[in-house]
C-alpha atoms as a PDB file:
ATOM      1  CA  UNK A   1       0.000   0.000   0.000  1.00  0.00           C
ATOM      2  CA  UNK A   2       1.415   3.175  -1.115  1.00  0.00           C
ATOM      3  CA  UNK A   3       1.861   5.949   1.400  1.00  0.00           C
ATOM      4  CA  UNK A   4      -0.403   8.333  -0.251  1.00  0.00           C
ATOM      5  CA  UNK A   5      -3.063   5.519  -0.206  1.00  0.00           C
ATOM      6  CA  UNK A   6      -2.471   4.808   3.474  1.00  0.00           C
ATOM      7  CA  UNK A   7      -2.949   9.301   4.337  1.00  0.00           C
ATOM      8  CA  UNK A   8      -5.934   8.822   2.579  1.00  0.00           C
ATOM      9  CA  UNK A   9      -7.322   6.062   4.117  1.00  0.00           C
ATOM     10  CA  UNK A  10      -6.560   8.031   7.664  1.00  0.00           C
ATOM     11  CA  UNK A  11      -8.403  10.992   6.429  1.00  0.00           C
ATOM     12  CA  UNK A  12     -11.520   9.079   5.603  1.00  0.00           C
ATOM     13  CA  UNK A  13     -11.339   8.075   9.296  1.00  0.00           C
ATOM     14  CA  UNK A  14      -9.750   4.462   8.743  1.00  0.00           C
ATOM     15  CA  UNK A  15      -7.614   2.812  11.079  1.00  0.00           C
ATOM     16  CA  UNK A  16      -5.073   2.042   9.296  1.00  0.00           C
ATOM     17  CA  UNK A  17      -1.376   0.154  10.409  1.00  0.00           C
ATOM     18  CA  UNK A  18       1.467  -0.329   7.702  1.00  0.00           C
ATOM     19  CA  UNK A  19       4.537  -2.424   8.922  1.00  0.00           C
ATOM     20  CA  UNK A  20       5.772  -5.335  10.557  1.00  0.00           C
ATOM     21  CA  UNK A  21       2.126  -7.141  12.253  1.00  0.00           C
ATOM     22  CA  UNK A  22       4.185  -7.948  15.175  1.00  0.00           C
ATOM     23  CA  UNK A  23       4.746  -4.796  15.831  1.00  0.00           C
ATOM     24  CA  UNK A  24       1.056  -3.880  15.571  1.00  0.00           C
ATOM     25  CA  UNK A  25       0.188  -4.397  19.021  1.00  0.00           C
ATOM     26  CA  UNK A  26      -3.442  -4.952  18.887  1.00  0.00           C
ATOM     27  CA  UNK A  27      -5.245  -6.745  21.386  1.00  0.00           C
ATOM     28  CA  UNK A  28      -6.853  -9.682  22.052  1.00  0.00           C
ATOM     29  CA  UNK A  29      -9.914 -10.591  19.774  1.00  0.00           C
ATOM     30  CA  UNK A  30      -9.443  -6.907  18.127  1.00  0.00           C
ATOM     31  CA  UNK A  31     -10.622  -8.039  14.575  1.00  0.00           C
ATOM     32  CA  UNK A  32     -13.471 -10.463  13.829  1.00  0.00           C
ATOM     33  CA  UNK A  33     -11.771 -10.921  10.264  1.00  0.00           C
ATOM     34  CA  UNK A  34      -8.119 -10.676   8.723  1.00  0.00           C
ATOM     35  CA  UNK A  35      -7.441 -11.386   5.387  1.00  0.00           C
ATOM     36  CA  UNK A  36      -3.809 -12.039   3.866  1.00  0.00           C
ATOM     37  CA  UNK A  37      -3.305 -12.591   0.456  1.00  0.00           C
ATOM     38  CA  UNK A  38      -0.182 -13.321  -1.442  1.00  0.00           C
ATOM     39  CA  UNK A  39       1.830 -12.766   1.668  1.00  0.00           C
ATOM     40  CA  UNK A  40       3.901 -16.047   1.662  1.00  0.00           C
ATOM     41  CA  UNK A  41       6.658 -14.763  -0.961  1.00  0.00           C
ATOM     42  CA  UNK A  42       7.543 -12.193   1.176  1.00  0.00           C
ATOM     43  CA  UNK A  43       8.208 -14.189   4.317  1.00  0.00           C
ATOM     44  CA  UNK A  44      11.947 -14.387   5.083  1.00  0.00           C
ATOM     45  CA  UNK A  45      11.722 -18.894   6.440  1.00  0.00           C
ATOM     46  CA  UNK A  46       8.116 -19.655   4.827  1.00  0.00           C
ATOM     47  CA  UNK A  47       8.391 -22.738   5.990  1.00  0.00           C
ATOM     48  CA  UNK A  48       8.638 -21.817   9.623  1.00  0.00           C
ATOM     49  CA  UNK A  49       6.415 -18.330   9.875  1.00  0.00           C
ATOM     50  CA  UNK A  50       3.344 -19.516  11.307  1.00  0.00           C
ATOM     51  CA  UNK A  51       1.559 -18.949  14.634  1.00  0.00           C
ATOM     52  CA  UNK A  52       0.952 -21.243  17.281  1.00  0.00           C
END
């Protein structure tokens, strides 16, 4: 997402968090939904990234 796109977003009153979801620090149950698509190329160990 392009910064532009993510200013925008704000303005229109969006919460909106660009970086490293670790690093998010949202709490418990925060979402009821999260979507992530074509994220697993961009993992640095695919093969181990997962939660428990």
């Amino acid at each position: 997402m392009s910064k532009p796109a993510i200013e925008k977003a704000k303005q229109q009153g969006f919460n909106v968090f660009w970086g490293d979801v670790t690093a998010a620090a949202y709490p418990d149950n925060y979402f009821d939904v999260v979507i992530a698509s074509e994220v697993i190329e961009h993992l640095e160990k695919p093969a181990i990234s997962h939660l428990p």
